[in-house]
Protein backbone atom coordinates (compact mmCIF):
# COMPACT_ATOMS: atom_id res chain seq x y z
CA UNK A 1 4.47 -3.40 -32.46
CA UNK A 2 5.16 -2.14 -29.25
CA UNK A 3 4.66 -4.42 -26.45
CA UNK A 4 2.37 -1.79 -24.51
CA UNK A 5 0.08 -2.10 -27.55
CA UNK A 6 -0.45 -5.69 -26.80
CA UNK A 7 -1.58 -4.79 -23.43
CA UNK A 8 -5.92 -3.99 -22.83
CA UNK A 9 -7.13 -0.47 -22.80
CA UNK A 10 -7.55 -0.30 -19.39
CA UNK A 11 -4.52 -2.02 -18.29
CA UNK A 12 -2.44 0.40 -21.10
CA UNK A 13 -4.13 3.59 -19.02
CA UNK A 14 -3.04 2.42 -15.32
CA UNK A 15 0.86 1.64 -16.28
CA UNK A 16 1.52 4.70 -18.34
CA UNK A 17 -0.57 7.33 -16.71
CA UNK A 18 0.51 6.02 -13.00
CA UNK A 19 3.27 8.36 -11.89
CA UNK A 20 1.10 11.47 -13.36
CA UNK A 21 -1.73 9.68 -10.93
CA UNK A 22 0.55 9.30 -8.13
CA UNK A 23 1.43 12.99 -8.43
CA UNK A 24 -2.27 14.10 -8.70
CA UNK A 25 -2.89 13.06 -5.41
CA UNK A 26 0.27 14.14 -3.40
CA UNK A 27 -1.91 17.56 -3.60
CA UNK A 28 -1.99 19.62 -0.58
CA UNK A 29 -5.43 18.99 -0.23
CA UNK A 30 -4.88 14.91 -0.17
CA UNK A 31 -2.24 15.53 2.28
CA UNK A 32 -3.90 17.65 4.66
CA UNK A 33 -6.75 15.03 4.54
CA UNK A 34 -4.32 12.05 5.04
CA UNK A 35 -2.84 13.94 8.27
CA UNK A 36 -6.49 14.83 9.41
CA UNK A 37 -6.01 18.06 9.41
CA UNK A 38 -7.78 19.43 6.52
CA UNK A 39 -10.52 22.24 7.10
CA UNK A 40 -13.21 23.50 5.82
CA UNK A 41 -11.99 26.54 3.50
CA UNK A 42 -8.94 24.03 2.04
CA UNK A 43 -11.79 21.59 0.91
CA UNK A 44 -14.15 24.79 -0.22
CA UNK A 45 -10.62 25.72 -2.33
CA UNK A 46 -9.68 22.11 -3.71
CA UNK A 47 -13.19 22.30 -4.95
CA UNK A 48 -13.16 25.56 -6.71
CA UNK A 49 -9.98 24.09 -8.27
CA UNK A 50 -12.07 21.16 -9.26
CA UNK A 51 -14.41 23.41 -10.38
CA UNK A 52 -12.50 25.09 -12.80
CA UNK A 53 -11.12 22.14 -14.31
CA UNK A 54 -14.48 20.34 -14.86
CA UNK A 55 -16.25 23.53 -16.26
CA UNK A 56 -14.50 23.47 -19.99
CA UNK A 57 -14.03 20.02 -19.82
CA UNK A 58 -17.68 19.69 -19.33
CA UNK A 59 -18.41 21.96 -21.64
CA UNK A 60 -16.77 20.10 -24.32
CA UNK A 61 -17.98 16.50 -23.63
CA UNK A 62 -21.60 18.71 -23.84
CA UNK A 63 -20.36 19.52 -27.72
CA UNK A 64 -19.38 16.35 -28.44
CA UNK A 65 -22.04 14.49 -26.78
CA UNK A 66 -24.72 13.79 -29.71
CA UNK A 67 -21.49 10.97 -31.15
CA UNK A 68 -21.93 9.51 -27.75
CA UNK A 69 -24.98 6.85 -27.62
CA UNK A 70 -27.37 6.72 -24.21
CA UNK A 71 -25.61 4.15 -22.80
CA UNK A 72 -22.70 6.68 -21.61
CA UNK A 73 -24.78 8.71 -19.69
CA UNK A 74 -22.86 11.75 -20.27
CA UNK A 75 -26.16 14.17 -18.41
CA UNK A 76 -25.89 12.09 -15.50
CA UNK A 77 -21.73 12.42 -15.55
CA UNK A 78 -21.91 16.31 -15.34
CA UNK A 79 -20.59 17.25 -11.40
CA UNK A 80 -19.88 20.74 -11.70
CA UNK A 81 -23.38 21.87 -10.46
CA UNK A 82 -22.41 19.30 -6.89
CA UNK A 83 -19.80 21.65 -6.59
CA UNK A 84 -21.63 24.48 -6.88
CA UNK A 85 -23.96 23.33 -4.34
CA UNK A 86 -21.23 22.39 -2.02
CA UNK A 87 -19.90 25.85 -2.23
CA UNK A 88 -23.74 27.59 -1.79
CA UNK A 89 -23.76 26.07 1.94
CA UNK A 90 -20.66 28.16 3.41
CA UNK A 91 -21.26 31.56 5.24
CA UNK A 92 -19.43 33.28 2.69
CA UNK A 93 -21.44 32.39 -0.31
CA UNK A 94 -19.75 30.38 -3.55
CA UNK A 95 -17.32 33.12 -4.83
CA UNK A 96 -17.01 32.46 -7.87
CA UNK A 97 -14.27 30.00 -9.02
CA UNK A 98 -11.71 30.82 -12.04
CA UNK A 99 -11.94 28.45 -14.95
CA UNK A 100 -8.09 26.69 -15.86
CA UNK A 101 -7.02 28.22 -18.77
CA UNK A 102 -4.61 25.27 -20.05
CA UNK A 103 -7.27 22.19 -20.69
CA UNK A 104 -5.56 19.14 -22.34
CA UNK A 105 -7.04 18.78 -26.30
CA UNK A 106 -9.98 17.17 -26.59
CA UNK A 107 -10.96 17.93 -29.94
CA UNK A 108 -11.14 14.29 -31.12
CA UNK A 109 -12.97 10.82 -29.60
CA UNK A 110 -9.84 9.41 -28.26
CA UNK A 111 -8.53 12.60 -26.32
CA UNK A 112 -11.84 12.99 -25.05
CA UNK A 113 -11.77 9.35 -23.79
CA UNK A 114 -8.42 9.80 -22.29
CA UNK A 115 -9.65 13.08 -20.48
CA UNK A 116 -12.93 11.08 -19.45
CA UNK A 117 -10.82 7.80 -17.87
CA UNK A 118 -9.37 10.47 -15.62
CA UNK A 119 -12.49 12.43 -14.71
CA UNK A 120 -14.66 9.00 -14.19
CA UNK A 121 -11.82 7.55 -12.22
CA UNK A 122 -12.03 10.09 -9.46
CA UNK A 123 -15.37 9.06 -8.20
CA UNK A 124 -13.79 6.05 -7.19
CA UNK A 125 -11.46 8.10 -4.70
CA UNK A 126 -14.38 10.73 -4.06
CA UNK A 127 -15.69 7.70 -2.02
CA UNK A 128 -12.72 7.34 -0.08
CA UNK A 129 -12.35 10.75 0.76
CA UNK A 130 -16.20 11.42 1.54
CA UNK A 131 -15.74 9.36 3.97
CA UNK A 132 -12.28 11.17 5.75
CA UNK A 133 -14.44 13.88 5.16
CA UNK A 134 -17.40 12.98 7.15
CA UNK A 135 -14.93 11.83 9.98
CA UNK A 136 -13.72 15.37 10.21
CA UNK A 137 -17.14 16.83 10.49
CA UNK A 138 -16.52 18.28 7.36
CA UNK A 139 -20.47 18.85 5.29
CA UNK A 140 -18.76 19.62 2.08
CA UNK A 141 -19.21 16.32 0.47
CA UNK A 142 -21.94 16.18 -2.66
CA UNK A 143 -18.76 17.02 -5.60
CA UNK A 144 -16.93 13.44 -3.72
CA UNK A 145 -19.79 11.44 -3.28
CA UNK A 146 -20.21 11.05 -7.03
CA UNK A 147 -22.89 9.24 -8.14
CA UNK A 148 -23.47 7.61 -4.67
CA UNK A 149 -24.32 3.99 -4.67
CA UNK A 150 -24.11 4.33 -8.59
CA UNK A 151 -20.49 5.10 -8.66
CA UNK A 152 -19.29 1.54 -8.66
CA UNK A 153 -21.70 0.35 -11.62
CA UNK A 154 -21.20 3.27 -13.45
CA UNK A 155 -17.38 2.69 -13.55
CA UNK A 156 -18.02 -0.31 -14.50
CA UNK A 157 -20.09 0.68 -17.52
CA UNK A 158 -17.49 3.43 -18.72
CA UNK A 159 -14.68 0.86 -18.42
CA UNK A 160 -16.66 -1.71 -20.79
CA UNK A 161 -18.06 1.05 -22.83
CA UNK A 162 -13.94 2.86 -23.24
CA UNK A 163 -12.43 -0.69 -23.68
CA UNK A 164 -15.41 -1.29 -26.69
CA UNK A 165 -14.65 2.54 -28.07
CA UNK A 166 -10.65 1.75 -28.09
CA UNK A 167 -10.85 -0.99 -30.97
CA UNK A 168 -11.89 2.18 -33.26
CA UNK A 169 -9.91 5.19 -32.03
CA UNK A 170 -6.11 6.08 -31.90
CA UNK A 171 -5.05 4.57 -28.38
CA UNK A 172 -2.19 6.38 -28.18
CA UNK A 173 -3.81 9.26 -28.59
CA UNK A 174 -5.69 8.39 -25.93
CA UNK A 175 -3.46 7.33 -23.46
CA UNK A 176 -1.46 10.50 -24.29
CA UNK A 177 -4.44 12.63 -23.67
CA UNK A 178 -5.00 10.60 -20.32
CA UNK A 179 -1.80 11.27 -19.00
CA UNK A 180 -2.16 15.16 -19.89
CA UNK A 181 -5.52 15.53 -18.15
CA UNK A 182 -3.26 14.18 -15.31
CA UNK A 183 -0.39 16.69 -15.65
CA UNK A 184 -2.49 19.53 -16.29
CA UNK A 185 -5.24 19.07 -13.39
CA UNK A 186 -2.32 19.05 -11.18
CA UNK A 187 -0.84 22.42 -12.53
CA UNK A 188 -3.72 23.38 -12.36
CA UNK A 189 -4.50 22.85 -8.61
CA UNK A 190 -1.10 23.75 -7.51
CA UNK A 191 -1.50 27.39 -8.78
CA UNK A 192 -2.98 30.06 -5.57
């Protein structure tokens, strides 16, 4: 046995999938924000990015989501439509976004955990960055808000809920599928 496999779920996802994390946010759009100088139409573009990430992964935790009992919440964890309404409030209308065409597998439970330990983890930093937002005068903010003052709880409740699911799935499967969702979402928002 590997000595990673000794280690929790959770603890097992933030060693191995850190530098892919790390990456993920060195994105122009973090940067610009960390500098204060990020505008409107970069944060209307980081969000169409965002957009077309969440859109198939969405779709498929939608497919999958009759294996998933109440307690997940999975309507509640759909954001795409914030997005959408983000993008509806600028002059030029939402224009709409291009879906990624490389989504990491998530064909089975644990890839689809891996993908959702990602996806749930950036509300945490949506709060951060609603905030940088707000300081720049910048309305586009609904997507990073999250679930508002439910974000914290509701983290909570996916981490028990994940570390319960991992006793009964392939964890490195899911850790592998964790770091991809990484990789790929920041291909994916590098590209024009």
């Amino acid at each position: 046995m590997l000595p990673s496999q000794n280690l929790d779920i959770l603890t097992r996802l933030r060693q191995q999938t850190r530098p892919y994390h790390d990456a993920l946010e060195q994105n122009t759009f973090n940067r610009e924000l960390g500098a204060g100088q990020v505008s409107v139409a970069a944060t209307a573009h980081f969000l169409r990015k965002i957009y077309g990430f969440l859109v198939p992964y969405e779709a498929q935790l939608r497919r999958q989501g009759l294996a998933f009992s109440a307690e997940w919440e999975l309507p509640q964890r759909s954001r795409s439509p914030l997005i959408l309404a983000d993008l509806a409030s600028l002059p030029e209308g939402p224009l709409p976004p291009a879906l990624c065409p490389l989504m990491p597998p998530l064909s089975t439970r644990a890839e689809l955990l891996g993908a959702m330990y990602v996806m749930e983890g950036s509300t945490l930093g949506g709060q951060v960055i609603t905030r940088q937002l707000a300081q720049a005068g910048i309305p586009l903010q609904r997507y990073f808000r999250g679930y508002g003052e439910l974000t914290g709880p509701r983290w909570k409740t996916f981490c028990r809920l994940l570390t319960q699911e991992a006793a009964h799935v392939d964890q490195e499967q899911l850790v592998t599928s964790a770091a991809q969702t990484f990789k790929l979402l920041e291909a994916w928002l590098k590209q024009p």
